[in-house]
N, C-alpha and C. Protein backbone atom coordinates (compact mmCIF):
# COMPACT_ATOMS: atom_id res chain seq x y z
N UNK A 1 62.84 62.86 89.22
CA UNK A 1 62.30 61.95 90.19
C UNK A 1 60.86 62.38 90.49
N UNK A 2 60.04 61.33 90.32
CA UNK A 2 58.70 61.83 90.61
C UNK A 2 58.60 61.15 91.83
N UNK A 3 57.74 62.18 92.93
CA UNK A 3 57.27 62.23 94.37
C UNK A 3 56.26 61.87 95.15
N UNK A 4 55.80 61.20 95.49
CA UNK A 4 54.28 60.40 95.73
C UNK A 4 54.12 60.63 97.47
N UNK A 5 53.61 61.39 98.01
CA UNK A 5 53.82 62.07 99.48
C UNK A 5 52.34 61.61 99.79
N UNK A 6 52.14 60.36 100.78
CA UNK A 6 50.81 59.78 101.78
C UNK A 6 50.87 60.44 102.76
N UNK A 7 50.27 60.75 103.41
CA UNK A 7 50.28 61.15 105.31
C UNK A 7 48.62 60.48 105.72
N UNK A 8 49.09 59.59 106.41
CA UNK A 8 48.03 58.95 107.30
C UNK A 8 47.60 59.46 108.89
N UNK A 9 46.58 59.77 109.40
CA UNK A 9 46.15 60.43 110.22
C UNK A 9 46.53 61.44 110.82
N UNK A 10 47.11 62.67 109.60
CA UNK A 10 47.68 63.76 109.82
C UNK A 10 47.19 64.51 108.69
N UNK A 11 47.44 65.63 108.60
CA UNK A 11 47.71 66.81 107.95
C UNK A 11 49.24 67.29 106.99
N UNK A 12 49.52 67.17 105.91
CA UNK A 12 50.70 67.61 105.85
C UNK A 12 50.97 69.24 105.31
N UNK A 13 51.61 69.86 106.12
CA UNK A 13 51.61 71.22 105.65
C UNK A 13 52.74 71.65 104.01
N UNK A 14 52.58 72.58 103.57
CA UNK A 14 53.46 72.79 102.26
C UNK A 14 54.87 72.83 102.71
N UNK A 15 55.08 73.15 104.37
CA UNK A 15 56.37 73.29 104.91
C UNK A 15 57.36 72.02 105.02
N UNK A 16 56.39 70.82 105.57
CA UNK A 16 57.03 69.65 105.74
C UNK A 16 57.06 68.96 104.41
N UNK A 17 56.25 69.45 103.07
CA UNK A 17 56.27 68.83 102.37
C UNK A 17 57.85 69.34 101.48
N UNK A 18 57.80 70.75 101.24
CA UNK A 18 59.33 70.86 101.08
C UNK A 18 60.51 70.56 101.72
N UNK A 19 60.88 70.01 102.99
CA UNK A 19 61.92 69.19 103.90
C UNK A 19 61.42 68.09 103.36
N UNK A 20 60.62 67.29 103.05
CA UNK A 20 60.37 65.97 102.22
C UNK A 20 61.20 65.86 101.01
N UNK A 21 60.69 67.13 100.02
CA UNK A 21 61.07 66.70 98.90
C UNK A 21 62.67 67.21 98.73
N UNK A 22 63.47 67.71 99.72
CA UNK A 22 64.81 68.56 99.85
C UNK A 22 65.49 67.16 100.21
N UNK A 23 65.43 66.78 101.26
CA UNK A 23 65.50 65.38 101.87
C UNK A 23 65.56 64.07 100.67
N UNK A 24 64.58 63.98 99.86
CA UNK A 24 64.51 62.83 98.98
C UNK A 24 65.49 63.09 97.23
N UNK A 25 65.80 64.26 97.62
CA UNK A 25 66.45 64.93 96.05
C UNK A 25 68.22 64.48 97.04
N UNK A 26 68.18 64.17 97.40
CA UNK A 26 69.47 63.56 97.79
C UNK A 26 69.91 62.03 96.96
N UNK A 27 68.37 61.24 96.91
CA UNK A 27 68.63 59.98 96.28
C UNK A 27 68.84 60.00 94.56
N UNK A 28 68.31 60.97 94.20
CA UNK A 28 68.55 61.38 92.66
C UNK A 28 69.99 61.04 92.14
N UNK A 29 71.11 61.43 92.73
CA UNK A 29 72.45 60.74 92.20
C UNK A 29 72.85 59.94 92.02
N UNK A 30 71.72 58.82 93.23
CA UNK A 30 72.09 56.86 92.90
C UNK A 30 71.24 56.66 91.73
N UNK A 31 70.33 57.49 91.18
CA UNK A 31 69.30 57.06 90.18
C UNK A 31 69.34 56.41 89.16
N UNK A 32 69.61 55.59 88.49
CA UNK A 32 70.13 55.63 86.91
C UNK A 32 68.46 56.09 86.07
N UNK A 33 67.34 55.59 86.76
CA UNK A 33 66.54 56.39 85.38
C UNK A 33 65.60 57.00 86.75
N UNK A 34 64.27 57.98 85.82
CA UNK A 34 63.66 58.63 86.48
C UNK A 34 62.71 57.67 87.51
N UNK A 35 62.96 57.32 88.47
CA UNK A 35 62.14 56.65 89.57
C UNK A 35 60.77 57.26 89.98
N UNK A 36 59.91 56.60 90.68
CA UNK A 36 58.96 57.06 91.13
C UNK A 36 59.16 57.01 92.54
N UNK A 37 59.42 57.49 93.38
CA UNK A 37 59.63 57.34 94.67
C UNK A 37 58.09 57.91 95.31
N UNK A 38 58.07 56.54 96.36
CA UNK A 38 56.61 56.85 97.24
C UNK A 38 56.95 56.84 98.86
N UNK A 39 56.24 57.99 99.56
CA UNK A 39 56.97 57.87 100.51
C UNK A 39 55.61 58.10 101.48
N UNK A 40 55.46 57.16 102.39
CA UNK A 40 53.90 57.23 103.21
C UNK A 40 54.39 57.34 104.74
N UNK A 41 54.08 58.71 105.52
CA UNK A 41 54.15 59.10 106.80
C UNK A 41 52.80 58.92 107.45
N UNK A 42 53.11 58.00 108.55
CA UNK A 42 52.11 58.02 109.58
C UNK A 42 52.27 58.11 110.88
N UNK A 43 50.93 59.06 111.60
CA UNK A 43 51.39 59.27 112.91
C UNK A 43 50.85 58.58 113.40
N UNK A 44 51.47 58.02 114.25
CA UNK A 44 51.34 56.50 115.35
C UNK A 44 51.61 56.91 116.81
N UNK A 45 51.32 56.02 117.71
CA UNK A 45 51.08 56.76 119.24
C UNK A 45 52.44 56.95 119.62
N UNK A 46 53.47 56.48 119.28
CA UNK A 46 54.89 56.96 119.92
C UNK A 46 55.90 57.83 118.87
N UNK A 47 55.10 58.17 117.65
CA UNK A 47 55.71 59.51 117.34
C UNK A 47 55.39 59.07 115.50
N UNK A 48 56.52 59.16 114.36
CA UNK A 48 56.29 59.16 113.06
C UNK A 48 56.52 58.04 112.82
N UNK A 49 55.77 57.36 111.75
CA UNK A 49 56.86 56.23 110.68
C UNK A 49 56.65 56.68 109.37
N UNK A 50 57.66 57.05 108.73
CA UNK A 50 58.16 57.29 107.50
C UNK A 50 58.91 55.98 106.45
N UNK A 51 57.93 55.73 105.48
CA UNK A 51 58.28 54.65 104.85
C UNK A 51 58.61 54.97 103.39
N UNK A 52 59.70 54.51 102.69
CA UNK A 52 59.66 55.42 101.44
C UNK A 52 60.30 53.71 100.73
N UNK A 53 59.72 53.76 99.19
CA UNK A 53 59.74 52.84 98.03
C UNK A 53 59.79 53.23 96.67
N UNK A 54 60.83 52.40 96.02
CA UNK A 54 60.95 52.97 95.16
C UNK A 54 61.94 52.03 94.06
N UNK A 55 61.75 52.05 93.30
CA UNK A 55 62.24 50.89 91.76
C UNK A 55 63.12 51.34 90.90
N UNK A 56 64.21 50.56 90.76
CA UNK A 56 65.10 51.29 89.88
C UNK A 56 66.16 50.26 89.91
N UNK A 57 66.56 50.23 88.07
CA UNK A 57 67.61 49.24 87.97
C UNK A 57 66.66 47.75 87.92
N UNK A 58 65.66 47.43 87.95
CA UNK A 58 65.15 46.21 87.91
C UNK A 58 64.99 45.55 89.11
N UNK A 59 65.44 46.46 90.46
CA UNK A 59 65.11 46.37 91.92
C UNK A 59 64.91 47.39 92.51
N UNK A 60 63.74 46.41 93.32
CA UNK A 60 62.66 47.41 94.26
C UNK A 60 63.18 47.79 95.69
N UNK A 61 63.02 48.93 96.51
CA UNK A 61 63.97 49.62 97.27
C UNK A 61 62.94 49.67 98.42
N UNK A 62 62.97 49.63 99.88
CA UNK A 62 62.52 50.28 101.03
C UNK A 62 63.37 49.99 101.76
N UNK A 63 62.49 51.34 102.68
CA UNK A 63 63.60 51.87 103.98
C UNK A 63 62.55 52.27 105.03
N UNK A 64 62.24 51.99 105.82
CA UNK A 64 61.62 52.48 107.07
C UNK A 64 62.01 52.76 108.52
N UNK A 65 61.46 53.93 108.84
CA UNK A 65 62.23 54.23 109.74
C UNK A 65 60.53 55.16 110.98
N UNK A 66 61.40 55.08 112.39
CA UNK A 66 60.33 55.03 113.46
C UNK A 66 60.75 56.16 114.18
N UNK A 67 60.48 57.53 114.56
CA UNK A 67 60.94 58.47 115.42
C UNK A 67 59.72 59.06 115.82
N UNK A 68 60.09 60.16 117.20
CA UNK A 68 59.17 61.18 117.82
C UNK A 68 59.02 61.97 117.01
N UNK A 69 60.36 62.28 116.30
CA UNK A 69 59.91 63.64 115.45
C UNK A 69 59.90 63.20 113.96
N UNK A 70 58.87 63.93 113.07
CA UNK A 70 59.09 63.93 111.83
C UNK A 70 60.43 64.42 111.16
N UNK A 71 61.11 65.31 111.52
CA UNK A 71 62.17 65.72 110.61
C UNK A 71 63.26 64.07 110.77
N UNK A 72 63.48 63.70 112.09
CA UNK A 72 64.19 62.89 112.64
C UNK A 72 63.81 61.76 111.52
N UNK A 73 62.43 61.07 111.56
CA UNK A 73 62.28 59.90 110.99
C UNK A 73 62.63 60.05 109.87
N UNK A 74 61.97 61.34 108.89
CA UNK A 74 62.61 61.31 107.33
C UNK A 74 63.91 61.23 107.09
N UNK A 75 64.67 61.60 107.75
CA UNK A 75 66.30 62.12 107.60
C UNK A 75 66.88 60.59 107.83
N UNK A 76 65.90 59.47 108.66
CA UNK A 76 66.46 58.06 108.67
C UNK A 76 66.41 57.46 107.65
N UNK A 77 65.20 57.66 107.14
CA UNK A 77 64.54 56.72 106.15
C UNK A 77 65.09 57.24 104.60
N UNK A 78 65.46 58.41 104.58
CA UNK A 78 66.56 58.88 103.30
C UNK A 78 68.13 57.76 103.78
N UNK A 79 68.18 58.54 104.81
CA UNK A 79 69.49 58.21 105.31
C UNK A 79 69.84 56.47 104.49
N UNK A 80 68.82 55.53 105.27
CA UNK A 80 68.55 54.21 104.90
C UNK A 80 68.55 54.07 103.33
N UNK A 81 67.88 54.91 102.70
CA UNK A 81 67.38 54.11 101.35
C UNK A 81 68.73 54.78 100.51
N UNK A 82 69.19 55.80 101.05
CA UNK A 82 70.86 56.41 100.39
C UNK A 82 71.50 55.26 100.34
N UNK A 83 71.92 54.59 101.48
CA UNK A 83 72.52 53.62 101.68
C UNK A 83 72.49 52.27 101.08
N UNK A 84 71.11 51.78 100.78
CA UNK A 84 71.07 50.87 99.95
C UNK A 84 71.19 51.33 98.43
N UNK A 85 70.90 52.33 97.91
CA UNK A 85 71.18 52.30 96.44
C UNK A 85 72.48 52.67 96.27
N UNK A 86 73.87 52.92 96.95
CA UNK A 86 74.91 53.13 97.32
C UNK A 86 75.36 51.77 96.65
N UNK A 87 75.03 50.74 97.49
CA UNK A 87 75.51 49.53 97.56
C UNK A 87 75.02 49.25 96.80
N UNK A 88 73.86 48.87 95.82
CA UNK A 88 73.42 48.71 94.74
C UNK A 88 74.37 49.18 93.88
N UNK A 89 74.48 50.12 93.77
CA UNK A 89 75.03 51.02 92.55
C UNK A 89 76.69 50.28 92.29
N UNK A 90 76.99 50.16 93.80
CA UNK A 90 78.64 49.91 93.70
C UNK A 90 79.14 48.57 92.60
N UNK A 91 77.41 47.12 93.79
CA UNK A 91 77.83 46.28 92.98
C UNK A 91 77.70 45.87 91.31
N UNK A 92 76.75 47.00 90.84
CA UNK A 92 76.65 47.03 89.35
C UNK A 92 77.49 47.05 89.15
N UNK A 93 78.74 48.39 89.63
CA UNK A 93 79.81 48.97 88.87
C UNK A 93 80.92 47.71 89.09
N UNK A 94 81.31 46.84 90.25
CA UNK A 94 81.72 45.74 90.22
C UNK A 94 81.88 44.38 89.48
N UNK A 95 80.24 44.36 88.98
CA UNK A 95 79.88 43.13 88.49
C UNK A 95 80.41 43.90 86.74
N UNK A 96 80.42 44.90 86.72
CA UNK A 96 80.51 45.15 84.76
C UNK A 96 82.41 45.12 84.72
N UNK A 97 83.27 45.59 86.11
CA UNK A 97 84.11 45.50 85.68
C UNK A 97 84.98 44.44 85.64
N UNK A 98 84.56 43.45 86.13
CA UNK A 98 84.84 42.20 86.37
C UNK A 98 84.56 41.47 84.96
N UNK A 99 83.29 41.76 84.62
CA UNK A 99 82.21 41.08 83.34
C UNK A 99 83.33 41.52 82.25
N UNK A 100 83.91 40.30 80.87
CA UNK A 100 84.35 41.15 79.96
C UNK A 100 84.15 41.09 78.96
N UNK A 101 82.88 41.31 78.76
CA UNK A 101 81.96 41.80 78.01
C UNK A 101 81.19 43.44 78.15
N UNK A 102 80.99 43.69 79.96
CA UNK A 102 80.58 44.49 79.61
C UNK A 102 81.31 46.06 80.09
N UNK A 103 81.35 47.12 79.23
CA UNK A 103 81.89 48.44 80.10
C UNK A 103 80.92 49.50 79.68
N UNK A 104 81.32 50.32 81.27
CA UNK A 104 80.41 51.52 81.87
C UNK A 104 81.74 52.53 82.16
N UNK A 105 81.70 53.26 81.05
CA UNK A 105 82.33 54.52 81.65
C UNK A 105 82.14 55.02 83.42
N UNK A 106 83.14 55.38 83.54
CA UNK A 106 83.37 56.00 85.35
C UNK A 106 83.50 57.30 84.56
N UNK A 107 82.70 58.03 85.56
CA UNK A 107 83.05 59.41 85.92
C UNK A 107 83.69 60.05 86.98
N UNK A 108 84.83 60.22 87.35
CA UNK A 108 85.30 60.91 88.50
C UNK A 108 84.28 62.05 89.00
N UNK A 109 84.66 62.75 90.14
CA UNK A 109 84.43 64.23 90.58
C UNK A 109 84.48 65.06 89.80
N UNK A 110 85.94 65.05 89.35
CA UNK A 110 86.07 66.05 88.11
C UNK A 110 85.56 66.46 87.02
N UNK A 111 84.67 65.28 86.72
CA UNK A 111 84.03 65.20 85.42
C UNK A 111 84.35 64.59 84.29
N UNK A 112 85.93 64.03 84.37
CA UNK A 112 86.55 63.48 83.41
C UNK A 112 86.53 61.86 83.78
N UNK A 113 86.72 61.07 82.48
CA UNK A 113 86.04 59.64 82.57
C UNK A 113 87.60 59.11 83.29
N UNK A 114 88.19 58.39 83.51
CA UNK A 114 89.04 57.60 84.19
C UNK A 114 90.06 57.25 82.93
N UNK A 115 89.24 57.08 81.52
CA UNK A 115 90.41 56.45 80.54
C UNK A 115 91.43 57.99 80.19
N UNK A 116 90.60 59.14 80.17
CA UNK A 116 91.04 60.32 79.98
C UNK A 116 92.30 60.55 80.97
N UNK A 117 92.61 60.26 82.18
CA UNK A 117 93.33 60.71 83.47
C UNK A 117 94.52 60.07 83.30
């Protein structure tokens, strides 16, 4: 996943930038290919907005989110964009198994595909 980190009328230190990128390596599992994720923090008079975008699957993704604190707003705006590629992801896996034409191996937890079990 490549990382694209804005900060508008701030400073960002190497500290917040690693809780950024710890925070956004969460979305890597909904991924199917290497995304570019862009994520632009600005400080505004009643605290952060953290906006993060990002393309994948042939649809384009945002999530924005408004807090006092920076850790708070990022942890929404992951939180948010987890959530939509969740549901993305599900209804792919829906629409192929329905489709019969098309199949996508499942992988369990375990590691083993579903026809194996």
């Amino acid at each position: 996943m490549e990382i694209k980190i804005t900060a508008r009328h701030m400073e960002l230190t190497e500290e917040m930038k690693g809780f950024i990128e710890e925070k956004l390596g969460r979305l890597e599992r909904h991924l199917q290919e290497e995304s570019p994720v862009s994520l632009v923090i600005s400080e505004e008079k009643p605290g952060y907005i953290v906006e993060i975008s990002l393309h994948d699957r042939g649809s384009d993704f945002l999530s924005k989110a408004s807090r006092p604190e920076l850790e708070s707003a990022t942890e929404e705006a992951v939180d948010k964009m987890n959530k939509q590629l969740r549901r993305h992801k599900d209804k792919l896996i829906s629409s192929a198994r329905t489709s019969p034409g098309k199949e996508i191996p499942l992988v369990s937890e375990t590691g083993m595909e579903e026809e194996d079990l």
